[in-house]
Protein backbone atom coordinates (compact mmCIF):
# COMPACT_ATOMS: atom_id res chain seq x y z
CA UNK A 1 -27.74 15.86 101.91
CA UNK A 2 -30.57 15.70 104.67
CA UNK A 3 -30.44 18.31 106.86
CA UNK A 4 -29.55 17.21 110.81
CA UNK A 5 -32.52 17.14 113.00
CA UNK A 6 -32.53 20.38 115.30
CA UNK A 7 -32.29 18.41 118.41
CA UNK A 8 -29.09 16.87 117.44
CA UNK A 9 -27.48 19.73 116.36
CA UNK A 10 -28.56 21.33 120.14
CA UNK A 11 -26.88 18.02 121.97
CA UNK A 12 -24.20 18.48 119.44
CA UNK A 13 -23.76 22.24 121.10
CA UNK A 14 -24.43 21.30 124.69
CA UNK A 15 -22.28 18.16 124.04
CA UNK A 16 -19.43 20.53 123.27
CA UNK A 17 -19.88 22.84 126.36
CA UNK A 18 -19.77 20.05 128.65
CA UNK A 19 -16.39 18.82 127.63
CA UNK A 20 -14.88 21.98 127.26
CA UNK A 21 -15.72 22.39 131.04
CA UNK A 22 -17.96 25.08 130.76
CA UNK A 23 -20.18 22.83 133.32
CA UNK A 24 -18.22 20.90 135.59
CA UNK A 25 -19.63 17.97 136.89
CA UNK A 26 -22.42 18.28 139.37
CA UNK A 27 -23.12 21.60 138.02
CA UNK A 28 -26.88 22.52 137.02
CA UNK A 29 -27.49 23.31 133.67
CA UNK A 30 -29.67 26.16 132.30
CA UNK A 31 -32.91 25.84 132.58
CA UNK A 32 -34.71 24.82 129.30
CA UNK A 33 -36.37 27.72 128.39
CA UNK A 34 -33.03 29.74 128.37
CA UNK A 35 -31.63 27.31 126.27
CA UNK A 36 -34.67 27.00 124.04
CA UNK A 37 -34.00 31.23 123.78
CA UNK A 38 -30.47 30.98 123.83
CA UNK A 39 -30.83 28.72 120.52
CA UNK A 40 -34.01 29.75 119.03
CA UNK A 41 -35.56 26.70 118.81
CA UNK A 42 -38.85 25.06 121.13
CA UNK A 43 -38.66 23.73 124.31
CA UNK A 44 -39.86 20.30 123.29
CA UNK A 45 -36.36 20.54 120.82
CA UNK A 46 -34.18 20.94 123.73
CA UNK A 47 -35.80 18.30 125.85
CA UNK A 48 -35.24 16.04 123.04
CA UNK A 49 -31.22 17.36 123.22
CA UNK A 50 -31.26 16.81 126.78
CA UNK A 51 -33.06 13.81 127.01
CA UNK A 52 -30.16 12.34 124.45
CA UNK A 53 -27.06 13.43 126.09
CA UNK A 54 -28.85 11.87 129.34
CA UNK A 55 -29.03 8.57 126.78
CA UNK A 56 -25.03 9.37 126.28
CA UNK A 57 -24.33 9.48 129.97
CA UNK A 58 -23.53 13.11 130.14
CA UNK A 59 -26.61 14.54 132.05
CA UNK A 60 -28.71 13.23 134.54
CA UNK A 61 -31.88 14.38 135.54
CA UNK A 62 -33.30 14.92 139.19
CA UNK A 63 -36.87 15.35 139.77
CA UNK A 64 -38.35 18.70 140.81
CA UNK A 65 -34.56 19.95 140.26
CA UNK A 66 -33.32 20.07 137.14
CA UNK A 67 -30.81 18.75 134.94
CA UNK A 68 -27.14 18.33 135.94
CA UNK A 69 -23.59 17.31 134.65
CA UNK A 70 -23.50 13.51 135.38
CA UNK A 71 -20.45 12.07 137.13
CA UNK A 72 -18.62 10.33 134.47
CA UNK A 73 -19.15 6.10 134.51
CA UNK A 74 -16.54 3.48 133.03
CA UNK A 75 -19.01 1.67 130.83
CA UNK A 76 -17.98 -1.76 130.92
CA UNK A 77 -18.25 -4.53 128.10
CA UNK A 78 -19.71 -7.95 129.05
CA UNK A 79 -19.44 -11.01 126.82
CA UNK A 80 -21.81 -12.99 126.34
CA UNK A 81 -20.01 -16.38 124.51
CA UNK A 82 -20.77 -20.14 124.63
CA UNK A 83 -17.80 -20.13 122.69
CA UNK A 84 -15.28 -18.66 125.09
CA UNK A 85 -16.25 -20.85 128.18
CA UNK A 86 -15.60 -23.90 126.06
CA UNK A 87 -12.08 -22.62 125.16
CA UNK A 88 -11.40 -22.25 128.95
CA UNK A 89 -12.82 -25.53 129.72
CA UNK A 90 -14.80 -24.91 132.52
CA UNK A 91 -18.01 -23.47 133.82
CA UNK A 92 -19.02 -20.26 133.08
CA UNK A 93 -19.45 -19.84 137.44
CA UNK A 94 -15.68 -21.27 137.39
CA UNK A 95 -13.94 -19.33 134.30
CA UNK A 96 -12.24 -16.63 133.99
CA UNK A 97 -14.42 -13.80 134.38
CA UNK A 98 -14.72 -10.56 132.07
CA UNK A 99 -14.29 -7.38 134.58
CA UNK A 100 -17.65 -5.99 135.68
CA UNK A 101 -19.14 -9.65 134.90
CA UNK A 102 -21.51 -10.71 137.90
CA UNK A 103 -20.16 -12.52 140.56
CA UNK A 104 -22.96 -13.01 142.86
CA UNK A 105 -26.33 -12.91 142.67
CA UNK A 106 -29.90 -12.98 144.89
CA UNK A 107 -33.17 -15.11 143.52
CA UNK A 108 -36.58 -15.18 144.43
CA UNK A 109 -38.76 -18.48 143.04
CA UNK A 110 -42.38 -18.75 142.95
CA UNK A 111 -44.27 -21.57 142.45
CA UNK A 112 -47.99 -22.73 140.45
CA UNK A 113 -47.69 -18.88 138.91
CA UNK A 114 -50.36 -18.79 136.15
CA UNK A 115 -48.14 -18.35 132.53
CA UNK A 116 -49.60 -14.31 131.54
CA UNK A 117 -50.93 -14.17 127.63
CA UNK A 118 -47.18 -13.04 126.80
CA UNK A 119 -45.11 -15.87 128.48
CA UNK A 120 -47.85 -18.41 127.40
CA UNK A 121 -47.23 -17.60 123.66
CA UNK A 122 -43.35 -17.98 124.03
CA UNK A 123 -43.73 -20.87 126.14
CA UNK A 124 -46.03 -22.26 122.91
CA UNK A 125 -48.11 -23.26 126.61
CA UNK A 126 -51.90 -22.00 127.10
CA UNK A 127 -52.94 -18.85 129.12
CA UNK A 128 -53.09 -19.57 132.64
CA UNK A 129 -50.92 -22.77 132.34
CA UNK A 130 -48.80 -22.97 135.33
CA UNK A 131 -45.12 -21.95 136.21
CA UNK A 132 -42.22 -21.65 138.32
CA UNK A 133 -41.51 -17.96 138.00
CA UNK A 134 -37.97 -16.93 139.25
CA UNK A 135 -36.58 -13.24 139.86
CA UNK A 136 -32.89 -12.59 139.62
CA UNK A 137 -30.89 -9.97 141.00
CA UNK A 138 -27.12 -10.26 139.59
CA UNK A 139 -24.08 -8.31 141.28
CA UNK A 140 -20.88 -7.75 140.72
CA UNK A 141 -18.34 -5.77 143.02
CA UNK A 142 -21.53 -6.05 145.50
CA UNK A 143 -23.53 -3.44 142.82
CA UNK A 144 -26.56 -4.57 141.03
CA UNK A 145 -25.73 -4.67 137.02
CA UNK A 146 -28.40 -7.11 135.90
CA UNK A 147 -32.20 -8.05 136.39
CA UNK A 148 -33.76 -11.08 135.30
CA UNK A 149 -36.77 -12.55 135.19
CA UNK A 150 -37.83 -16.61 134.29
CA UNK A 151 -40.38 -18.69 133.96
CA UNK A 152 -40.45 -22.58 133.30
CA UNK A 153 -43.49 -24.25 132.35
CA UNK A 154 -44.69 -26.87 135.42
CA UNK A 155 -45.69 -29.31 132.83
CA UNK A 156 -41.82 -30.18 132.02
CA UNK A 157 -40.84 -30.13 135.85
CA UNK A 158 -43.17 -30.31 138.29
CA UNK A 159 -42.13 -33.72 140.66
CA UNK A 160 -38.69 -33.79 139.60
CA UNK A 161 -36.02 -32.69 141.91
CA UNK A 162 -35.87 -29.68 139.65
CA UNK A 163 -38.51 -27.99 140.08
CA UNK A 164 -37.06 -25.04 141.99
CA UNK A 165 -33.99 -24.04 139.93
CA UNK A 166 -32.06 -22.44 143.16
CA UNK A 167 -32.51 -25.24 145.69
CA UNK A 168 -32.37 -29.12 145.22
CA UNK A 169 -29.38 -30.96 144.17
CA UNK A 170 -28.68 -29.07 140.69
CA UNK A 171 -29.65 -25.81 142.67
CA UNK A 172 -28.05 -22.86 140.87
CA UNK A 173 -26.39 -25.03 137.90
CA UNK A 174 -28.44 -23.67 135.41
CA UNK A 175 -31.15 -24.32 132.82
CA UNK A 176 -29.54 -26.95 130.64
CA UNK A 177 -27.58 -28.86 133.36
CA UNK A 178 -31.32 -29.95 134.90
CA UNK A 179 -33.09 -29.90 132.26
CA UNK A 180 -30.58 -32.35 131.41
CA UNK A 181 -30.65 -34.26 134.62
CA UNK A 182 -34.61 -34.74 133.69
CA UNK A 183 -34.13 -36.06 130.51
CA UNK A 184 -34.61 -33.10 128.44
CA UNK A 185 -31.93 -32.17 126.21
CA UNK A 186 -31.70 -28.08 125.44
CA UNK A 187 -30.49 -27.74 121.45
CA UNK A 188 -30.89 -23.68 120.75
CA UNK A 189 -30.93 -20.90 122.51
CA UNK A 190 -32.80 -17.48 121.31
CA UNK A 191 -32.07 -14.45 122.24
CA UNK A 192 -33.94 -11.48 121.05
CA UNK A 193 -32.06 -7.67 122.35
CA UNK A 194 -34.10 -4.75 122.01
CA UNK A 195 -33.32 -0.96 124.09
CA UNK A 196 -36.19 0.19 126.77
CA UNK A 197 -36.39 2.47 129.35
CA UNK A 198 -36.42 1.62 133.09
CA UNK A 199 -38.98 1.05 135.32
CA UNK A 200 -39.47 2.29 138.63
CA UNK A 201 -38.74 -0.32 140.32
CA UNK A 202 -35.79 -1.79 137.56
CA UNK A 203 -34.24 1.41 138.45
CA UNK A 204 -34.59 1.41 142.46
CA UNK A 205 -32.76 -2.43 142.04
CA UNK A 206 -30.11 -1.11 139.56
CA UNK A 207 -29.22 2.36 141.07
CA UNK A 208 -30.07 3.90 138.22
CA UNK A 209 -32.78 6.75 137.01
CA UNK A 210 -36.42 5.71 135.72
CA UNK A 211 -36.43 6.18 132.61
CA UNK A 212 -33.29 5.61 131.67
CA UNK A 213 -31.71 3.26 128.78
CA UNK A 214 -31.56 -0.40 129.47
CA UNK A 215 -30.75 -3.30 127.13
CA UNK A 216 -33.78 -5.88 127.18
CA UNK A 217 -32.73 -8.99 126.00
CA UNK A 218 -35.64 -11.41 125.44
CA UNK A 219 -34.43 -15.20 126.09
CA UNK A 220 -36.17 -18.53 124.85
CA UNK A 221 -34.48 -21.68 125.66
CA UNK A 222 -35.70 -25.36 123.49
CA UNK A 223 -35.01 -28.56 123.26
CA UNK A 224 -34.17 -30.84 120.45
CA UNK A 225 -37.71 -31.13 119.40
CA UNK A 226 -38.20 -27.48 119.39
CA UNK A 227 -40.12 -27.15 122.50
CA UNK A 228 -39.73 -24.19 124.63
CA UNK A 229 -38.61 -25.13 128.08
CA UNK A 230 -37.62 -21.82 129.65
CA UNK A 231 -38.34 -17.99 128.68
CA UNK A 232 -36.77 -15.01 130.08
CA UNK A 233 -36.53 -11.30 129.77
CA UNK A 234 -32.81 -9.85 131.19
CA UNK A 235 -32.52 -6.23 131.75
CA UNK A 236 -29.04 -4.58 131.63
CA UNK A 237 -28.15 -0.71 132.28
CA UNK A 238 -26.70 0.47 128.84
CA UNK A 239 -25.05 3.68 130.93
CA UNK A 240 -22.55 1.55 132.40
CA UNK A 241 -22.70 -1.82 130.62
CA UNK A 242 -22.63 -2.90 127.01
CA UNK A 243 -23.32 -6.01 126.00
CA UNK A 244 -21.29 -8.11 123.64
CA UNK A 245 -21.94 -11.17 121.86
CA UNK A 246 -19.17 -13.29 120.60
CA UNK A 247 -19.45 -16.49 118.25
CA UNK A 248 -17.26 -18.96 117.62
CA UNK A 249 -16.51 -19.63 113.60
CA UNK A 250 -17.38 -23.19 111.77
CA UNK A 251 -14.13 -25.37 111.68
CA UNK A 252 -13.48 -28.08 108.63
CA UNK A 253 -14.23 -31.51 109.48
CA UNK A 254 -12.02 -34.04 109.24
CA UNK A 255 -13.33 -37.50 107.50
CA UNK A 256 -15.79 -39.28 109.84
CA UNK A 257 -15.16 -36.53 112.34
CA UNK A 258 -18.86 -35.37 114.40
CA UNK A 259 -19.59 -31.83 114.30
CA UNK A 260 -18.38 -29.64 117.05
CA UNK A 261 -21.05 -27.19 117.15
CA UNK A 262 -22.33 -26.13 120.49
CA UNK A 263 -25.14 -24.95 122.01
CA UNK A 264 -24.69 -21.05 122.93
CA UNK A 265 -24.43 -20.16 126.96
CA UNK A 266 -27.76 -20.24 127.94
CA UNK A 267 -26.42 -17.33 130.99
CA UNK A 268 -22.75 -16.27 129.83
CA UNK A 269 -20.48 -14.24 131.69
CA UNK A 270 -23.47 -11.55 132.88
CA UNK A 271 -25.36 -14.19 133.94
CA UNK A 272 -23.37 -16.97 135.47
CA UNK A 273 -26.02 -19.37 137.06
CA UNK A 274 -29.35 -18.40 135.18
């Protein structure tokens, strides 16, 4: 059998210590030089240690400071499901909501924002290409538990009355409601998660440390020809969110019966408008 990293088996110790109270919370841990002595391995092994029970919610770190027992934080799961909003039959602004879920939310839309190299290639639009570029800030309980950040290419809506998607008629209604209202029709819906760490200023909007874990989920939205119409990147805090996705399962068909497949929630229940 492999043989358990070093820096595991430290956060394994320190993990222990904590929850047998031997550091209450708020209290300062030793400094990591003691602890490298203390268990004879390098510094850079117990920064690793720390640095993972920080991950785990445990520790936080302070700058200049040190490192100190974290308050503890109900991490709270949000569901993200196309599938449950149609079983309530209704809006996913209107449904019953999952506890935590967003329930509010601030946005910020720019307009004739040239598409960077990144965007342009998910957009399948050229560098440069203009866009409506629209921030998010999503609350819930009046506390910030979800970034976002959009962009639609110009081409698709520039001179409807959907250009803006918080103001006009369909303001706030989301992305397939007016797309829809323009004549595009949205068909799939990617969504591509992957953990980073938060910036600076992610972490002054969340409340949260920089550097800590967040969930990145990387969103492209099409239409029934395949053609991107919106991208977006969503950032979550993994320390007190997680982040669940729920499907609902193929159903027979009945003779001359149409399919009843959907297309998933382009927002769900962490992201009720956008």
């Amino acid at each position: 059998m492999p043989r358990e990293a070093p820096y595991l088996a430290v956060a394994d110790a320190l993990r222990a210590r904590i929850l047998a109270g031997e550091w209450g919370t708020g209290a300062r841990l030793p400094s990591r030089i003691r602890l490298a002595e203390e268990y004879g391995v390098g510094r850079n092994v117990v920064q690793r240690a720390v640095d993972r029970l920080i991950i785990d919610g445990l520790l936080e770190g302070r700058a200049g400071s040190g490192t100190y027992v974290s308050t503890p934080r109900e991490r709270l799961r949000l569901v993200r499901s196309r599938h449950r909003e149609r079983r309530a039959g209704s809006s996913p602004s209107f449904g019953a909501r999952e506890r935590g879920s967003a329930d509010a939310w601030d946005a910020h839309s720019q307009v004739r924002v040239p598409a960077p190299e990144a965007i342009a290639e998910r957009l399948a639009i050229g560098p440069g290409d203009l866009c409506v570029r629209t921030y998010y800030e999503f609350l819930a309980d009046g506390r910030p538990v979800q970034l976002s950040e959009s962009w639609e290419p110009m081409a698709i809506t520039d001179g409807t009355p959907v250009v803006l998607p918080e103001r006009g008629p369909l303001a706030g209604k989301g992305v397939v409601e007016r797309m829809r209202s323009i004549g595009v029709v949205v068909e799939t819906v990617v969504e591509v998660p992957r953990p980073a760490r938060a910036t600076r200023a992610q972490a002054n909007l969340l409340g949260i440390g920089m550097g800590d874990l967040v969930l990145r989920i990387e969103r492209t939205i099409h239409d029934i020809d395949g053609r991107p119409v919106e991208t977006a990147d969503m950032v979550i805090p993994d320390a007190c969110r997680e982040v669940v996705y729920e499907f609902g399962a193929d159903r027979p068909q009945r003779s001359g019966q149409e399919s009843d497949t959907s297309t998933p929630n382009h927002g769900g229940p962490t992201c009720p408008r956008h």
